[in-house]
Protein backbone atom coordinates (compact mmCIF):
# COMPACT_ATOMS: atom_id res chain seq x y z
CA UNK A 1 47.62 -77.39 -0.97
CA UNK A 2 44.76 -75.37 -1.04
CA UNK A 3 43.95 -72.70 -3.98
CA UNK A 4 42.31 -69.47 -2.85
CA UNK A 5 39.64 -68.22 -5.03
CA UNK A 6 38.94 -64.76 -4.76
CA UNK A 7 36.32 -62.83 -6.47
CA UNK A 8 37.09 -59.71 -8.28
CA UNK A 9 35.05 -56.92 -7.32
CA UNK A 10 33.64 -54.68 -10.13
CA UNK A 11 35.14 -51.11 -9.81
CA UNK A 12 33.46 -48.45 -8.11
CA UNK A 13 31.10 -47.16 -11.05
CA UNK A 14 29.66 -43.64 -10.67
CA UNK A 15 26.79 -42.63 -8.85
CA UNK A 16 23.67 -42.74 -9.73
CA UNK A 17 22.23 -39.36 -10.63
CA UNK A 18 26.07 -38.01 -10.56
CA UNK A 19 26.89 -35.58 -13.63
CA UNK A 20 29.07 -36.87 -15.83
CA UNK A 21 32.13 -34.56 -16.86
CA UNK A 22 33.16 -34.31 -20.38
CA UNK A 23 36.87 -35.24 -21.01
CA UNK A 24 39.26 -32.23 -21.15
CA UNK A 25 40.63 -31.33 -24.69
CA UNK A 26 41.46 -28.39 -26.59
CA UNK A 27 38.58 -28.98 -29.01
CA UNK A 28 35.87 -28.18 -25.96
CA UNK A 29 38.31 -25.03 -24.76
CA UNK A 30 36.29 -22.07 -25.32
CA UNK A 31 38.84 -18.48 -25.83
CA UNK A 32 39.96 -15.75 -28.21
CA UNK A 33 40.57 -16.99 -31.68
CA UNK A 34 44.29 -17.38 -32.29
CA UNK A 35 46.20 -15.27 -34.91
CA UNK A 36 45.49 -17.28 -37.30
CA UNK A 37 41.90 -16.29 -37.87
CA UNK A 38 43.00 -12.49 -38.08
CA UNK A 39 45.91 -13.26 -40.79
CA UNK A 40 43.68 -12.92 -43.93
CA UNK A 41 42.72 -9.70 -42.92
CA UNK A 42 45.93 -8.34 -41.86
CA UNK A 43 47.43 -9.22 -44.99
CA UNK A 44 44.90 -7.66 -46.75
CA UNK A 45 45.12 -4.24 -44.95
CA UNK A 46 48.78 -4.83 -45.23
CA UNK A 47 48.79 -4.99 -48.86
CA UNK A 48 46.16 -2.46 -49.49
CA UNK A 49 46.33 -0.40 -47.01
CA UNK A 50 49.67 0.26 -45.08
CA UNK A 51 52.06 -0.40 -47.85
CA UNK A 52 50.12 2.30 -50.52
CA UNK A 53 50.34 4.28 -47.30
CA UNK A 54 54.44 4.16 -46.98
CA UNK A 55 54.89 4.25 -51.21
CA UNK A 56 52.76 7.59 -50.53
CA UNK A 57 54.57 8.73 -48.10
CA UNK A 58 57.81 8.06 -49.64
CA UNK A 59 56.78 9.66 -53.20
CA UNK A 60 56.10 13.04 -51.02
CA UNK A 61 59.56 13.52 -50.92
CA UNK A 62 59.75 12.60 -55.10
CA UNK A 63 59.48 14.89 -57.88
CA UNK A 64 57.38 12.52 -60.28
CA UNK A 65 55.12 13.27 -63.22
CA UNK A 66 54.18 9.86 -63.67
CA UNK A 67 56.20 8.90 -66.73
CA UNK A 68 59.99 9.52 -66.51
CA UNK A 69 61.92 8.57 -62.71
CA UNK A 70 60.99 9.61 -59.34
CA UNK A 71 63.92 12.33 -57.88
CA UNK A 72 64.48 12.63 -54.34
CA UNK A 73 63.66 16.60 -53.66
CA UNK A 74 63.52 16.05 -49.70
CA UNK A 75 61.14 18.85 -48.56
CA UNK A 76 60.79 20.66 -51.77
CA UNK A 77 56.94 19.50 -52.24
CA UNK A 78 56.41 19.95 -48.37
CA UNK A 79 57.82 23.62 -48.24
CA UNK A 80 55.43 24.98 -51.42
CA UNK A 81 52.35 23.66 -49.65
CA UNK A 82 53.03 25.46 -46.76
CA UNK A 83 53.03 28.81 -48.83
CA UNK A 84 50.56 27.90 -51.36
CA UNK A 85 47.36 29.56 -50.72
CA UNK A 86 45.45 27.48 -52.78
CA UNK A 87 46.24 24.63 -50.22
CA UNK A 88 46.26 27.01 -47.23
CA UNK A 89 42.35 27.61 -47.93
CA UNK A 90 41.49 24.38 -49.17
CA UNK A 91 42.03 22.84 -45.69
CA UNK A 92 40.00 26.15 -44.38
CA UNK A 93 37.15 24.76 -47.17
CA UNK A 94 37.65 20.86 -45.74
CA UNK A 95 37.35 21.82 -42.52
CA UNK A 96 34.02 23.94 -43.40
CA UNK A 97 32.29 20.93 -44.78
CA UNK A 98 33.37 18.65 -42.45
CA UNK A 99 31.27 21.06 -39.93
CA UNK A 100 28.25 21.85 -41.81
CA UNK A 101 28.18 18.05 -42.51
CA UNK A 102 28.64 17.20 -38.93
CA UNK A 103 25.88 20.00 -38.11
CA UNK A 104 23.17 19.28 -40.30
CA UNK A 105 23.57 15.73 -40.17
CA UNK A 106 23.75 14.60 -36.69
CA UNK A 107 20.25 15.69 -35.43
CA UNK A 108 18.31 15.03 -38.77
CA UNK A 109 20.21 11.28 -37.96
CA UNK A 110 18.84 10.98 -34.55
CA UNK A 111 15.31 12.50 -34.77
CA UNK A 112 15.11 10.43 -37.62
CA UNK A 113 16.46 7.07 -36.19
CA UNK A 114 14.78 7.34 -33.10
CA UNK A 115 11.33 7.44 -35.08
CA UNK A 116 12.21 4.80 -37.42
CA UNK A 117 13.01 2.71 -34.05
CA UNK A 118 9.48 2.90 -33.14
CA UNK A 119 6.32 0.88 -34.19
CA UNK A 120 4.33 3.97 -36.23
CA UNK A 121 1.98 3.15 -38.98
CA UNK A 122 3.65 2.82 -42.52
CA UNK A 123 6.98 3.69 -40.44
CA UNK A 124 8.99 0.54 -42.43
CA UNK A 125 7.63 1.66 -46.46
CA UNK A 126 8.44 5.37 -45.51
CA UNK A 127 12.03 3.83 -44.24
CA UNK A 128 12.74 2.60 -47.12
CA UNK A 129 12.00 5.19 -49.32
CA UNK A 130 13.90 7.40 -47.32
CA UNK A 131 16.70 5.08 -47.20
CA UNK A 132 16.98 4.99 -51.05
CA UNK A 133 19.94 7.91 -51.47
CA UNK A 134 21.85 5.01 -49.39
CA UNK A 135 21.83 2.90 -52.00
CA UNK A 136 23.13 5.12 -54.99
CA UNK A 137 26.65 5.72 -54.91
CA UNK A 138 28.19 9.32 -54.79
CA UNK A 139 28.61 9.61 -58.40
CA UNK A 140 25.36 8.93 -58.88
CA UNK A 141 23.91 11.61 -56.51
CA UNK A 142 26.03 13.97 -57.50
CA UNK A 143 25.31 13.81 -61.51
CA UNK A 144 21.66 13.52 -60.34
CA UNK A 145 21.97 16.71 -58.28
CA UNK A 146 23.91 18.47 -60.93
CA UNK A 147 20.95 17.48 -63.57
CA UNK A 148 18.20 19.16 -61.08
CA UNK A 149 19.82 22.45 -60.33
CA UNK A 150 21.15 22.78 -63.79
CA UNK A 151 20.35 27.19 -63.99
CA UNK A 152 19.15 26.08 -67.87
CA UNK A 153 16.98 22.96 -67.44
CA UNK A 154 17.02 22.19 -63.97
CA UNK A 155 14.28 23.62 -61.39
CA UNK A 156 16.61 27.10 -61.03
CA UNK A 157 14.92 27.65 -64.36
CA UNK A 158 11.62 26.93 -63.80
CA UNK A 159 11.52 29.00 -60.39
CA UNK A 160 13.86 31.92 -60.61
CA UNK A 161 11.08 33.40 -58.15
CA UNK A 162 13.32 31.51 -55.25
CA UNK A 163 16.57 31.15 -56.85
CA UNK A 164 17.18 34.10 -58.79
CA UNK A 165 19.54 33.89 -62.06
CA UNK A 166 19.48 30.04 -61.28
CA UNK A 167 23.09 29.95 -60.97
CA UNK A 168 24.01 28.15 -57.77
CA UNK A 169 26.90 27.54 -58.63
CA UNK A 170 28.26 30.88 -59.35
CA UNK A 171 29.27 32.18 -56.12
CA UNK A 172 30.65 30.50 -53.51
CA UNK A 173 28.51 30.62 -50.59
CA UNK A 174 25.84 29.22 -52.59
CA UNK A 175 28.00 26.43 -54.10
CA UNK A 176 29.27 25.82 -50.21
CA UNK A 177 25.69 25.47 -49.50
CA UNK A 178 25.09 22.92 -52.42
CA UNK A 179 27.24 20.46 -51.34
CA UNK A 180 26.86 20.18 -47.58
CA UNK A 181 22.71 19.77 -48.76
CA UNK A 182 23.82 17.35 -51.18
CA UNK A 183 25.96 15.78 -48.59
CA UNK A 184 23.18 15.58 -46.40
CA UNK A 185 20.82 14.44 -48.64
CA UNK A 186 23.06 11.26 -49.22
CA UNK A 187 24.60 10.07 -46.26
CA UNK A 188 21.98 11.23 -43.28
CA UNK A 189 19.95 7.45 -44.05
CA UNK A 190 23.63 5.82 -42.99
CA UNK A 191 24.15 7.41 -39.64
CA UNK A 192 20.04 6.79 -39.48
CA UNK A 193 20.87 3.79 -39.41
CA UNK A 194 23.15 3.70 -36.23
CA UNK A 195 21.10 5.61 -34.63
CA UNK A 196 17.81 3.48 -35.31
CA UNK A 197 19.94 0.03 -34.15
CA UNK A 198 21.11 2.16 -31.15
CA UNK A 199 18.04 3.71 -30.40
CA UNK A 200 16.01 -0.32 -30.30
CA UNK A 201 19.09 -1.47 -28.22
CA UNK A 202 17.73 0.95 -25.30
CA UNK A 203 16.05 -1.30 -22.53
CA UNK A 204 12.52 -0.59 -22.50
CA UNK A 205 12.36 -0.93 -18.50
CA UNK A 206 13.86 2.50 -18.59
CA UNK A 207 11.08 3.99 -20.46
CA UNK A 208 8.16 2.15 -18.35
CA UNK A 209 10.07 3.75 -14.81
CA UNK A 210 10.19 7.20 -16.48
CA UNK A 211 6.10 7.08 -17.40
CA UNK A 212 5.81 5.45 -13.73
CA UNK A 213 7.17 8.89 -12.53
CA UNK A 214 5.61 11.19 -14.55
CA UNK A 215 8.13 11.96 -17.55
CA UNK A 216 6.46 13.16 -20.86
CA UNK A 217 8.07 12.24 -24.27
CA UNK A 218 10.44 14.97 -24.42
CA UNK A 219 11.66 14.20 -21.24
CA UNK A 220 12.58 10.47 -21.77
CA UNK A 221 13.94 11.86 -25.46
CA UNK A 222 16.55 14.05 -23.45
CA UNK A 223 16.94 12.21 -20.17
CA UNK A 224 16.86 9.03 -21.52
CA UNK A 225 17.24 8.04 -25.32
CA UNK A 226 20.55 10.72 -26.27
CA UNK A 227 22.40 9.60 -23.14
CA UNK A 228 21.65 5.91 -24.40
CA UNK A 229 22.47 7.18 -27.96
CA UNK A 230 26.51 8.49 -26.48
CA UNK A 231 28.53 5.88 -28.24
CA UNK A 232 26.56 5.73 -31.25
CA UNK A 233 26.74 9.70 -31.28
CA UNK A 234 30.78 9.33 -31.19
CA UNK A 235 31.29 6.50 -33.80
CA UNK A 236 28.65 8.41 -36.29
CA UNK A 237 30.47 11.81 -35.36
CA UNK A 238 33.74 9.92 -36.39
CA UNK A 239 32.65 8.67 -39.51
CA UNK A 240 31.51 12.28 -40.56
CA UNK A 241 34.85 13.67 -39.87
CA UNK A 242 36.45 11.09 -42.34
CA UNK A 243 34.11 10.94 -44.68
CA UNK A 244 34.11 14.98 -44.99
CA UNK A 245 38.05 15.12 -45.24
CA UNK A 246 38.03 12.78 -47.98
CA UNK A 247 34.91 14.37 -49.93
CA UNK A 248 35.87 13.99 -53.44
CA UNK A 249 33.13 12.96 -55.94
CA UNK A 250 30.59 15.43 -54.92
CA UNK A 251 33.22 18.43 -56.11
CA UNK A 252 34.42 17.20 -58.68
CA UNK A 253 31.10 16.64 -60.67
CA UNK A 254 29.07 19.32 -59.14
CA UNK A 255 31.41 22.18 -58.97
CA UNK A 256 35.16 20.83 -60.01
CA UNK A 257 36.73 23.01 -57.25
CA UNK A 258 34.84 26.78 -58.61
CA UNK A 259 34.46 29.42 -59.07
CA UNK A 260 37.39 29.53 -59.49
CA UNK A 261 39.49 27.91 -56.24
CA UNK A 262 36.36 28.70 -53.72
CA UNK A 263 35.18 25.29 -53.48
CA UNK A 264 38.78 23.39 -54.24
CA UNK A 265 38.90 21.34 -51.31
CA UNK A 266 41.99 19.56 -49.98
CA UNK A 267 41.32 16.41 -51.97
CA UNK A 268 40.23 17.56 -55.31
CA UNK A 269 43.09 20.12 -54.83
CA UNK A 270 45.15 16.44 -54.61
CA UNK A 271 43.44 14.96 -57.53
CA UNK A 272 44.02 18.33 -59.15
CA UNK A 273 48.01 18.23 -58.69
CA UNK A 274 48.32 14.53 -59.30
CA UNK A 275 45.91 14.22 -62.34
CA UNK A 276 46.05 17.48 -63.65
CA UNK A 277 49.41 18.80 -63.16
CA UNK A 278 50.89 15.63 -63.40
CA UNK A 279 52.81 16.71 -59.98
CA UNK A 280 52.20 13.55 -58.03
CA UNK A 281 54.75 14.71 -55.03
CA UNK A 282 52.68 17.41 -54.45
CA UNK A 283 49.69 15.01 -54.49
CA UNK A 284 51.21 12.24 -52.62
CA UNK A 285 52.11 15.31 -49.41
CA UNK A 286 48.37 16.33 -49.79
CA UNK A 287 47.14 12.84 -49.22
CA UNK A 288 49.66 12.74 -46.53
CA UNK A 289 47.91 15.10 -44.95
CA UNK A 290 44.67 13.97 -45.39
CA UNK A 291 45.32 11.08 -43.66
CA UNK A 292 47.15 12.48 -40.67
CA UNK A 293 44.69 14.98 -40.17
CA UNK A 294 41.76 12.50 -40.32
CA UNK A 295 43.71 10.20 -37.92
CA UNK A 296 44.36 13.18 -35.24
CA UNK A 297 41.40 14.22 -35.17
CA UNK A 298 39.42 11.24 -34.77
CA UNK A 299 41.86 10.50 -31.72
CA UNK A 300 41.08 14.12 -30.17
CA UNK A 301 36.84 13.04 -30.43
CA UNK A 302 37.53 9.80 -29.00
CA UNK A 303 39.60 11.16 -26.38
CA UNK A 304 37.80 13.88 -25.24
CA UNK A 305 34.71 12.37 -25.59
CA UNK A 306 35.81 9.46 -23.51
CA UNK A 307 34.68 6.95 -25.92
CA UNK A 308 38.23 4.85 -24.96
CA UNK A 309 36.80 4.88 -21.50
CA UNK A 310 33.64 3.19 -21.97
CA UNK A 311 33.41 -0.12 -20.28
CA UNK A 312 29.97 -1.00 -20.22
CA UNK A 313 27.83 -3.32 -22.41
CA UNK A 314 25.20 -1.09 -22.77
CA UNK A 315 25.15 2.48 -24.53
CA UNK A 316 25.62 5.29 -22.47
CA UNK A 317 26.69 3.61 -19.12
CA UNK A 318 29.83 4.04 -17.89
């Protein structure tokens, strides 16, 4: 009887030099986050946002004044805004703003963020003074705004040269014109700010080919930097049109809707029915409004702008 001995040969070991693969498991998976990342802040803009939303839009159809039970009055609140002309010009005031604002701020934005995006001398200490009205809230500006063009103490007073009786806020055109400058004054350094992130974001190759053919600095400002600037132009354009629908602060301290109705605007004509006439039905369809109107509109820009369209990584390429 003979016993066979056989030697076991090692296994087959990998080559030498050969990359090495890293086991497969979920933890090295790279994708999208699940649903679970996003559920903090959909609750949150559940709680805060849609449900206030649907309790407003519910109490529209309420006859409240805050104290005793809401009554169901169906369209009641609905059918005296559409004949009330104090709400019928407000939204002609809101929608006035929202333009001036829209106007004056967008090129003051962009001239201005395109030179902060550059490497000037003193450019970042004359940023950040400029940048300081972004930092104050609107309450602030406005009481501060109030306090200069007072027509007693204010500079009205001490130049009636330029501003006449000092009263700006006597007539309306003038009291129009205080708040879209205020307006300005305030929120230009925020859309600045787009602009001057947008305007560093531009590749710099397209600049160098431009001098390499003979284009000035106007040139590559038109040819160049806005049509880089197009999606940063939309989303600042968009947060204009909000922010000037909801305007409330600024009216209410500076002018509290006068003379008279001329500078009531939709939402201090809200705040006024709510707050004041303790008619929060009313108030709750003006809000209604507000929001509906802010939402369509922002769809129309987006739309025709073909913002929804844009595919590209980089600005202004589609």
């Amino acid at each position: 009887m003979t016993t066979q001995i056989t030697s076991a040969r090692p296994a087959a070991g990998p080559l030498k030099g050969a990359r090495r693969r890293p086991p497969a498991s979920s933890a090295t998976t790279v994708g999208r986050p699940g649903f679970a990342w996003a559920l903090p802040a959909a609750v949150f803009f559940t709680l805060f946002a849609i449900v206030p939303l649907i309790m407003v839009a519910v109490l529209s159809f309420m006859s409240w004044d805050g104290l005793s039970s809401p009554e169901f009055v169906g369209t009641d609140n609905w059918s005296r805004l559409m004949d009330d002309p104090v709400m019928l010009n407000s939204i002609w005031l809101t929608l006035l703003l929202t333009v001036l604002g829209v106007v004056l701020q967008t090129p003051l934005s962009i001239l201005l963020g395109v030179w902060a995006a550059g490497h000037q001398r003193n450019r970042a200490v004359l940023s950040v003074i400029y940048f300081i009205p972004l930092l104050l809230s609107a309450t602030a500006v406005s009481v501060l705004w109030r306090a200069l063009l007072d027509p007693n103490f204010g500079i009205p007073a001490e130049a009636a040269w330029l501003f006449g009786d000092g009263n700006l806020f006597g007539e309306q055109a003038t009291a129009i014109g205080v708040l879209a400058f205020v307006s300005t004054w305030q929120f230009t350094p925020f859309h600045t700010l787009i602009y001057q992130g947008a305007a560093r974001a531009v590749p710099q190759v397209l600049y160098q080919a431009a001098e390499i053919d003979g284009a000035g600095r106007y040139r590559q400002f038109f040819h160049i930097t806005l049509p880089q600037l197009r999606n940063s132009m939309i989303t600042s354009m968009i947060l204009m049109i909000v922010g000037g629908l909801t305007t409330f602060e600024t009216v209410l301290i500076l002018t509290q809707g006068g003379p008279g109705t001329d500078t009531t605007i939709s939402a201090y004509y809200m705040y006024d029915k709510a707050f004041k006439s303790f008619d929060y039905g009313t108030g709750s369809a003006i809000a209604l409004v507000l929001v509906v109107a802010a939402t369509v509109i922002s769809l129309i820009v987006v739309r025709v702008s073909g913002y929804d369209k844009m595919r590209s990584s980089m600005e202004g390429v589609s």
